[in-house]
Protein backbone atom coordinates (compact mmCIF):
# COMPACT_ATOMS: atom_id res chain seq x y z
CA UNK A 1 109.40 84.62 92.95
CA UNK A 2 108.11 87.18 95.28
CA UNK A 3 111.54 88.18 97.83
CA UNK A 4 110.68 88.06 101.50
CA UNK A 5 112.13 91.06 103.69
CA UNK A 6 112.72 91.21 107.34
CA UNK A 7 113.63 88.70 110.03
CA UNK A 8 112.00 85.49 111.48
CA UNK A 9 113.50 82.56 113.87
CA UNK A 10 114.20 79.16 112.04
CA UNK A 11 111.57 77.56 113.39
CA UNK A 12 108.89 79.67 111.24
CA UNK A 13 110.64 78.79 108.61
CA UNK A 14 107.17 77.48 106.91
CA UNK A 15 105.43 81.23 107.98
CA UNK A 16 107.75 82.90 105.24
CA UNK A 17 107.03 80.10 102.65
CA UNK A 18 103.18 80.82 103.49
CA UNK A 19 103.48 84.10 102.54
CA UNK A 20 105.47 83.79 99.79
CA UNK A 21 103.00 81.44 98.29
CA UNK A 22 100.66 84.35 98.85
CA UNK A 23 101.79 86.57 96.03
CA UNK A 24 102.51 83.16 93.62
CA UNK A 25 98.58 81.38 94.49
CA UNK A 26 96.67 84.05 95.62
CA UNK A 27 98.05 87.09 93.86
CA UNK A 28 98.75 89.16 97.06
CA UNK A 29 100.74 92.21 95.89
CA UNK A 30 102.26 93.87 98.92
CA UNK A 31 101.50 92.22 102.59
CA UNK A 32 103.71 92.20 105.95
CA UNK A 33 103.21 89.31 108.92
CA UNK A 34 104.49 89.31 112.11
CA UNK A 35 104.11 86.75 115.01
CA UNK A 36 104.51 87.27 118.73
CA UNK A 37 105.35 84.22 120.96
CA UNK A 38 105.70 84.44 124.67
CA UNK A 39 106.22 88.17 124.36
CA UNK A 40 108.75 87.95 121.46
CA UNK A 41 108.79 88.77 118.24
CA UNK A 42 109.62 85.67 116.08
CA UNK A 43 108.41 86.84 113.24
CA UNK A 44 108.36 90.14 111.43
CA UNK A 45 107.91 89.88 107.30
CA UNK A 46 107.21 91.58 104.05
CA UNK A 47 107.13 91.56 100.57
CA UNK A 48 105.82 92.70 97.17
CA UNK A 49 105.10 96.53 96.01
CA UNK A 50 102.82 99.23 97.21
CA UNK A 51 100.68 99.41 94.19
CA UNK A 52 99.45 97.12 91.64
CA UNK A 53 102.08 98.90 88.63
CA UNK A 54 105.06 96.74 91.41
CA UNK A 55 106.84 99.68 91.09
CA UNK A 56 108.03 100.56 94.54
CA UNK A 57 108.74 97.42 97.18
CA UNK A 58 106.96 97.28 100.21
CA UNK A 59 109.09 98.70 102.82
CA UNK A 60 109.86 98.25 106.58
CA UNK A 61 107.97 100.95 107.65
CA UNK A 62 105.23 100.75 105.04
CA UNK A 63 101.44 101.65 106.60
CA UNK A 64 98.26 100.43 105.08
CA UNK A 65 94.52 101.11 106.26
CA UNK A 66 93.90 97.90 107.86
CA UNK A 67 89.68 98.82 108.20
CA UNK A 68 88.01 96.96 110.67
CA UNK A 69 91.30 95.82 112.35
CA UNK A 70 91.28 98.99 113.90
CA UNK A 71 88.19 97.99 115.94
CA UNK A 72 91.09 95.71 118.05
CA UNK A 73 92.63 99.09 118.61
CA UNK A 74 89.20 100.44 119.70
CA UNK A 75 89.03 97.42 121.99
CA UNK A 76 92.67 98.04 123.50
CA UNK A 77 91.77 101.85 124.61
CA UNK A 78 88.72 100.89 126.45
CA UNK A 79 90.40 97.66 128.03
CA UNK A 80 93.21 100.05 129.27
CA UNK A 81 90.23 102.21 130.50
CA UNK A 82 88.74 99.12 132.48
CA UNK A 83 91.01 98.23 133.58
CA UNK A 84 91.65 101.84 135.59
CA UNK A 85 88.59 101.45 136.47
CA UNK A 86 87.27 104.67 134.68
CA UNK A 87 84.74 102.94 132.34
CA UNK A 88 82.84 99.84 133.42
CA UNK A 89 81.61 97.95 130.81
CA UNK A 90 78.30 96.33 132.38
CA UNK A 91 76.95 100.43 133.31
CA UNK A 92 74.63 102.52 130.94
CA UNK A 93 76.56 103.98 128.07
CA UNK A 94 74.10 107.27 129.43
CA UNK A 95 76.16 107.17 132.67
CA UNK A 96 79.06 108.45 130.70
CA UNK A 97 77.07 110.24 127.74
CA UNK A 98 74.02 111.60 128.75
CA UNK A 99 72.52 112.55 125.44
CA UNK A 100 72.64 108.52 124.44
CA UNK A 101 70.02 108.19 126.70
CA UNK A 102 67.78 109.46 123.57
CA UNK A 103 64.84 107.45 122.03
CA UNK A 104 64.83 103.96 124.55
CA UNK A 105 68.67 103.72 124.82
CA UNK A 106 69.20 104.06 128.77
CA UNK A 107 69.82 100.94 129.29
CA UNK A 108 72.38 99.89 126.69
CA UNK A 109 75.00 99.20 128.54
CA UNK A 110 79.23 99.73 126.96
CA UNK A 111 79.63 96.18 126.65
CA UNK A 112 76.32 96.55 124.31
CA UNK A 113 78.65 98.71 121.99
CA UNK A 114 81.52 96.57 122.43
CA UNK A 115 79.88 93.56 121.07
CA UNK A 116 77.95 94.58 118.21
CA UNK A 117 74.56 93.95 119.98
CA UNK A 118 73.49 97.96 120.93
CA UNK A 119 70.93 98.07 118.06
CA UNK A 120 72.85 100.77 116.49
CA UNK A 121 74.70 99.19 113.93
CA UNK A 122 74.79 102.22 111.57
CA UNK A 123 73.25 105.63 111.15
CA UNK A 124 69.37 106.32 110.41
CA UNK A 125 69.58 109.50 108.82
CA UNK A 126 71.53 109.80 105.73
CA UNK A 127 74.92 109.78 106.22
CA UNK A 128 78.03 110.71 103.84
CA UNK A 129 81.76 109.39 104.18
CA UNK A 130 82.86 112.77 104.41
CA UNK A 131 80.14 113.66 107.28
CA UNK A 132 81.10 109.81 109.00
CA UNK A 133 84.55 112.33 109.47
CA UNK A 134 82.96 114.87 111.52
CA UNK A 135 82.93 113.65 114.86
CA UNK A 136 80.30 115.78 116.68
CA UNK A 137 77.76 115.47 113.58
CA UNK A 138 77.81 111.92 113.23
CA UNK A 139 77.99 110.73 116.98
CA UNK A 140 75.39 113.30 117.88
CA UNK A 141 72.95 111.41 114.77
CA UNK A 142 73.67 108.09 116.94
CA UNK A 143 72.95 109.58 120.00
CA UNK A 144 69.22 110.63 118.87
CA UNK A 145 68.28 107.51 117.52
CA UNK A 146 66.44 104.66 118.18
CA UNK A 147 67.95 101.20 118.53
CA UNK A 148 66.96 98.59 115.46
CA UNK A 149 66.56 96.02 117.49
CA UNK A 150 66.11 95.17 121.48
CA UNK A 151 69.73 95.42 122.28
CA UNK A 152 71.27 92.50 123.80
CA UNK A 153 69.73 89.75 122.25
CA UNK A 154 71.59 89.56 118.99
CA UNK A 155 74.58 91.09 117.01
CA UNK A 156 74.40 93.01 114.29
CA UNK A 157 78.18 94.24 112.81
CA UNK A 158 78.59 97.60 114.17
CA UNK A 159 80.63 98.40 110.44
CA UNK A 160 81.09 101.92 110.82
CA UNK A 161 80.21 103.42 113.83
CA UNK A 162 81.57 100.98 116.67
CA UNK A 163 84.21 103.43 116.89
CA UNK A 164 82.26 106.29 117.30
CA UNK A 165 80.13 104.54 119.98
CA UNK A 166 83.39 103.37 121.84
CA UNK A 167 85.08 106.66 120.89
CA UNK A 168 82.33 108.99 122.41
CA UNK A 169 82.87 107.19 125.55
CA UNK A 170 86.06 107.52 126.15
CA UNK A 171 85.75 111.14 125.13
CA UNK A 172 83.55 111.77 127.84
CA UNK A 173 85.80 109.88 129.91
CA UNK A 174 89.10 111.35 129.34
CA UNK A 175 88.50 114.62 127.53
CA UNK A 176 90.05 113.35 124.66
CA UNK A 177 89.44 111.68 121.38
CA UNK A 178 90.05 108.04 120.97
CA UNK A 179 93.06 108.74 118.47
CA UNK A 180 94.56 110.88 121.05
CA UNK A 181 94.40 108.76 123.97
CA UNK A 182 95.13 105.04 121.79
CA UNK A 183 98.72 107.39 120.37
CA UNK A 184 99.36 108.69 124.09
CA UNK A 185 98.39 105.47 126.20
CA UNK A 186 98.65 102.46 123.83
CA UNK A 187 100.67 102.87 120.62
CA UNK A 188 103.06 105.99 122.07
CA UNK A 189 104.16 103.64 125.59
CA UNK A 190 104.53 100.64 123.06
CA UNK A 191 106.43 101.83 120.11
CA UNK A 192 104.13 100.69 117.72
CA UNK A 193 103.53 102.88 114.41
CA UNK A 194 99.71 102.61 113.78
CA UNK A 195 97.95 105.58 113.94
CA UNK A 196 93.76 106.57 114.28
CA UNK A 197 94.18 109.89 112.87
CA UNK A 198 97.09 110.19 110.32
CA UNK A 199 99.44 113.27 110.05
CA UNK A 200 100.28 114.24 106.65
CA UNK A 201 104.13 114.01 107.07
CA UNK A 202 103.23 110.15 106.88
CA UNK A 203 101.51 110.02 104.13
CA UNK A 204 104.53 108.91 101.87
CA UNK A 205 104.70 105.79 104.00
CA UNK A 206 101.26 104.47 103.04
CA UNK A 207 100.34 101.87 100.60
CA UNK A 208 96.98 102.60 98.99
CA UNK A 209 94.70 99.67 99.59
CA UNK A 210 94.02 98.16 96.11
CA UNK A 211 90.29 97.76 95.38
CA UNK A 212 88.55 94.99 93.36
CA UNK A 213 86.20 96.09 91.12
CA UNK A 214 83.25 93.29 91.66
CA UNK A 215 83.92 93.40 95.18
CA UNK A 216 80.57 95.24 96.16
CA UNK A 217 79.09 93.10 93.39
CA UNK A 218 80.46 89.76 95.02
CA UNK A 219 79.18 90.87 98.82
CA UNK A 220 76.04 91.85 97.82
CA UNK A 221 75.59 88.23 96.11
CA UNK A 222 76.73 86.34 99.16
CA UNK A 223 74.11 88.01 100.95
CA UNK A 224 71.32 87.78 98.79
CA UNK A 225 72.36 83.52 99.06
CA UNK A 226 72.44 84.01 102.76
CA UNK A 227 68.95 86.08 103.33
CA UNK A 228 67.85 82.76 101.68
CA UNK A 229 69.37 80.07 103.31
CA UNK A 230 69.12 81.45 107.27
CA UNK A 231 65.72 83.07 106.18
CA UNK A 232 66.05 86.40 107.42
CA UNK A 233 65.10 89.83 106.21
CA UNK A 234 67.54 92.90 104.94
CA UNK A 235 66.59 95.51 106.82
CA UNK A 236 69.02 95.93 109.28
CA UNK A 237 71.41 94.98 107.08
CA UNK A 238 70.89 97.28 104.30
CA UNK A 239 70.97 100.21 106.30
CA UNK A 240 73.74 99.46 107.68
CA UNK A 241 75.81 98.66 104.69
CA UNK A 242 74.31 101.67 102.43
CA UNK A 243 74.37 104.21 104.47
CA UNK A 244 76.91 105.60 103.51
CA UNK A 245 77.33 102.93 100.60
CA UNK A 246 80.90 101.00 100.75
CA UNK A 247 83.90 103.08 99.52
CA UNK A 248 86.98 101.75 99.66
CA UNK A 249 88.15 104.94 97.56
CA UNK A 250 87.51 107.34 100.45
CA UNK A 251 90.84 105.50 101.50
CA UNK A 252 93.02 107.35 99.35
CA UNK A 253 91.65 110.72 100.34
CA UNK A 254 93.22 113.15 102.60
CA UNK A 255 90.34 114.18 104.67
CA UNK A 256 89.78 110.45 105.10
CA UNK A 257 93.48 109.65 106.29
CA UNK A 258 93.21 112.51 108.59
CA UNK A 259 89.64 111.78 110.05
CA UNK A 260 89.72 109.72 113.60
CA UNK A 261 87.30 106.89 112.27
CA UNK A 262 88.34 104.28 115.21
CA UNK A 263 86.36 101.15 113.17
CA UNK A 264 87.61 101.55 110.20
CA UNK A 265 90.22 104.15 109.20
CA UNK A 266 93.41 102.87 111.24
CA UNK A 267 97.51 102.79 109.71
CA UNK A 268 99.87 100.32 110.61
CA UNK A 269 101.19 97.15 109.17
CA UNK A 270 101.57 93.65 110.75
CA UNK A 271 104.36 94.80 113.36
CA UNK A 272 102.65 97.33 114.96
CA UNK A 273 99.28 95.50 114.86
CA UNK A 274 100.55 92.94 116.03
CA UNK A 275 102.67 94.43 118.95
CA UNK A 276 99.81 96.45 120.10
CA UNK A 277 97.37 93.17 120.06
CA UNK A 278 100.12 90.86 121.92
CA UNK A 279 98.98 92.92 125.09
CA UNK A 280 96.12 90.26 125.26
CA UNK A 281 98.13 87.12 124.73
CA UNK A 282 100.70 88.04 126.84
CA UNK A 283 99.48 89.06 129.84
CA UNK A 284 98.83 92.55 129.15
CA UNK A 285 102.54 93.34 129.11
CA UNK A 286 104.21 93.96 125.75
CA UNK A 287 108.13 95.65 125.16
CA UNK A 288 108.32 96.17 128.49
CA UNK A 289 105.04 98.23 129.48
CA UNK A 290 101.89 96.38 131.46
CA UNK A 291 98.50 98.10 130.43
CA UNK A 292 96.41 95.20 131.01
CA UNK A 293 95.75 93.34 133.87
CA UNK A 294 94.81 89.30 133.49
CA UNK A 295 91.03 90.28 134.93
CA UNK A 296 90.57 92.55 132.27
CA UNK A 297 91.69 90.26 129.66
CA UNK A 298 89.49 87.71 131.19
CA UNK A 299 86.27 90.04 130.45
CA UNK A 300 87.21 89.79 126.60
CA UNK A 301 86.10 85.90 126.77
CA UNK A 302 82.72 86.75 128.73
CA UNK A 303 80.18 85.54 125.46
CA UNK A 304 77.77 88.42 124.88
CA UNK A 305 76.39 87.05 121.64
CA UNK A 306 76.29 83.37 119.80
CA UNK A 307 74.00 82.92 116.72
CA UNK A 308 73.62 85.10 113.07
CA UNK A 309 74.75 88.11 112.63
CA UNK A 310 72.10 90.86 111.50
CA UNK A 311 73.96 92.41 109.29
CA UNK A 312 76.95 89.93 108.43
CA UNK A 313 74.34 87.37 107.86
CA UNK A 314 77.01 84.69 109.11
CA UNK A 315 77.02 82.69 112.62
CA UNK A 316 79.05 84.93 114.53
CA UNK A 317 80.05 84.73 118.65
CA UNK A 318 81.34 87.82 120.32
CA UNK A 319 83.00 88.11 123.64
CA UNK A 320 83.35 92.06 124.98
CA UNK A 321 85.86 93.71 121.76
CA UNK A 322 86.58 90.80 119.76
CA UNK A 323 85.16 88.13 117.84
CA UNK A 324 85.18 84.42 119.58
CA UNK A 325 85.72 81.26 117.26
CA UNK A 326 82.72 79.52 115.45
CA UNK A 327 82.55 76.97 112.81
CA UNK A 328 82.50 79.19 110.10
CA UNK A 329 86.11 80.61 110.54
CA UNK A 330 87.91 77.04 110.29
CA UNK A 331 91.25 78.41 109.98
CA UNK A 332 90.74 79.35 114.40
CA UNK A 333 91.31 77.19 116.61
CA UNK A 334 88.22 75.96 118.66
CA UNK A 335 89.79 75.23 122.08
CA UNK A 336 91.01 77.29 124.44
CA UNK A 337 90.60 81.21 124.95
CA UNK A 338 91.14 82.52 121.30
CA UNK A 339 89.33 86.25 119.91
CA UNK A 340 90.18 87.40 116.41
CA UNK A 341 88.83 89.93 114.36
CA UNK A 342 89.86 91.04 110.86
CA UNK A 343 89.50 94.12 108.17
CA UNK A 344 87.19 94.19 104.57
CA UNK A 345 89.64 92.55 102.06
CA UNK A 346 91.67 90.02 104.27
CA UNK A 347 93.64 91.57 107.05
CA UNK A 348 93.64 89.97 110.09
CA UNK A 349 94.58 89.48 113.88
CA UNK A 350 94.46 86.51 115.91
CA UNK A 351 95.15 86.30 119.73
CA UNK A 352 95.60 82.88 121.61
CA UNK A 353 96.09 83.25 125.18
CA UNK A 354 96.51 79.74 126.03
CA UNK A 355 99.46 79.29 123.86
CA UNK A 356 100.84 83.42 123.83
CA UNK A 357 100.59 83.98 120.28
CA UNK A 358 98.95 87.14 118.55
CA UNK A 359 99.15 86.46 114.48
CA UNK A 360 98.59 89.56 112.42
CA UNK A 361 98.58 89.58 108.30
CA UNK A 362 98.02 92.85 106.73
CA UNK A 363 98.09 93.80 103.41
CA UNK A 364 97.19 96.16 100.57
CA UNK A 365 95.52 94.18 97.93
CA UNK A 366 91.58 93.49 98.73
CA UNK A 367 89.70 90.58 98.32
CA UNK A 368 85.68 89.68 98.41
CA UNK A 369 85.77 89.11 102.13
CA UNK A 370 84.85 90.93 104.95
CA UNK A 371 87.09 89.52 107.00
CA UNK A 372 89.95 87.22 106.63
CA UNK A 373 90.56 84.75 103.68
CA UNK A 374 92.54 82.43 102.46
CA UNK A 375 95.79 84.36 102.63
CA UNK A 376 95.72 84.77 106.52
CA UNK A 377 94.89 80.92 106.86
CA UNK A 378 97.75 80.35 105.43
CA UNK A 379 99.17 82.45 107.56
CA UNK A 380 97.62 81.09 110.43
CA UNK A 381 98.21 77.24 109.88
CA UNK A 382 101.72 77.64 109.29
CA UNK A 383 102.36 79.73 112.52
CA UNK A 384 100.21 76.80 114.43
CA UNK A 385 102.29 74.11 112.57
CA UNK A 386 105.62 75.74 113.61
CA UNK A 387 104.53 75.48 117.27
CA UNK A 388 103.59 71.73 117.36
């Protein structure tokens, strides 16, 4: 039986079994979860090994690249930014970067790239992981193009580049790049040890995410069975997700690691993640520092999209940075003001302001799923259990 480290009160007794139960029914092999209630920590977990040969134990201050959980991060910066009033999300994304103003795209406003409903889900020109890494190439190629669709009316899952979108902004903004400003303003004021932009002295800490090897195989399948059932075409959809093709492998790399790639390439574990994402279910005060203000928070829950996704191919409803709750995620709660989002292979972050909880799971071994599974329900259901 799998030994679970850290601390938790009593009463989440059942969130440690969950986990536990992880690595016995659902083969997790290294994973952390923390819990923040009413701006405490009640719950801060982990277990299992760094790689698949179980031969060194998770530890407390074990990293992992979370993928699209950093896009919460993303979120965080330009909510601090709001709510300074330097960046308005209902303006022109032009107003702040002139040069997006290319090919029909004057009018796309931030909360456009916020939401996944700009039109520019991914790069038209060909595109490598390594060039994704160079920040003035690949945001200048977004900047020229045209938008896929007539932004506003739908989403489409900004994979890649929703950090470079976001990030460009707040470049323009602040004179610095996102991973500057989130380890200055967010993560550096809050204590919390996840990083856009990884120095190599931290490299020892990380725990290499473990890739499946049908996994593309899988996702491509579940597409294929929804382009048939919601009867839509692949266009947007395949450009998206093959340019550049999906490599979890550029994970291990260096250049990767080092890269600022603010959708997908973030470090932490369920701690920091989760003390970083509490700022929105607590009142925008977390260990002692206020960066949000209840008005910006409110703009989170301001529905910009509700229907399928163009490029998930699943019904998906997004407020301004996060995803909203729909039928398809069961394991979220439908009522009150909720927003989630997750990483490819299971992580994932949950933030209830009603009841001041932010859930985060994070963990190194990948499954088919874009975004959360059945690991984080567990998760999930045991938290809400231990509250009722």
């Amino acid at each position: 039986m799998t030994e679970i480290f850290g601390q938790y009160n009593d009463r989440f007794d059942g969130v440690a079994d969950a986990m536990r139960k992880n690595f016995e029914n659902y083969g997790d092999v290294g994973a952390s979860v923390a819990v923040v209630h009413e701006g405490e920590m009640v719950v801060d977990i982990w277990g299992g090994h760094t790689s698949p040969e179980k031969v060194d134990l998770w530890q407390e201050d074990t990293i992992v690249n979370v993928w699209s959980t950093t896009k919460t991060m993303m979120a965080v910066s330009a909510l601090v930014l709001a709510d300074r009033g330097e960046i308005d999300m209902f303006r022109p994304v032009a107003d702040y970067w002139p040069e997006f103003a290319a090919n029909g795209k004057e009018q796309i406003e931030v909360r456009h790239l916020m939401s996944h409903t700009s039109g520019i889900s991914g790069w038209a020109e060909p595109i490598t992981m390594e060039e994704v890494c160079d920040w003035e190439k690949s945001t200048a190629m977004l900047a020229a193009q045209e938008p896929w669709w007539e932004p506003g009316t739908a989403s489409g899952y900004h994979m890649l580049n929703q950090g470079h979108l976001v990030g460009e902004v707040i470049r323009r903004v602040t004179g610095q790049s996102l991973g500057t400003f989130f380890a200055e303003e967010v993560a550096g004021p809050l204590n919390a040890d996840f990083h856009i932009g990884l120095n190599e002295e931290e490299f020892h800490r990380i725990s290499n995410v473990i890739y499946p090897s049908d996994e593309t195989t899988d996702q491509l399948e579940q597409f294929r069975e929804a382009m048939e059932e919601y009867q839509v075409t692949p266009e947007v959809a395949m450009k998206t997700f093959m340019n550049p093709a999906p490599d979890a492998n550029s994970a291990w790399t260096d250049w990767w690691r080092k890269a600022e790639v603010p959708a997908a390439n973030g470090h932490g574990n369920a701690r920091s993640v989760a003390t970083i994402q509490a700022l929105i279910s607590n009142g925008g005060e977390m260990n002692g520092k206020k960066l949000l203000s209840e008005q910006t928070i409110d703009l989170i829950f301001q529905e910009q999209s509700n229907g399928l996704d163009l490029v998930l191919f699943t019904p998906l409803r997004f407020g301004i940075g996060y995803g909203l709750p729909v039928d398809d995620f069961p394991f979220l709660p439908k009522d009150g003001r909720v927003c989630f989002w997750g990483g490819w292979g299971g992580s994932l972050i949950i933030n209830d302001v009603d009841n001041n909880l932010t859930i985060s799971y994070m963990m190194n071994r990948m499954l088919t799923s874009i975004m959360g599974d059945e690991r984080g329900a567990a998760v999930i259901e045991a938290t809400y259990k231990a509250l009722e």
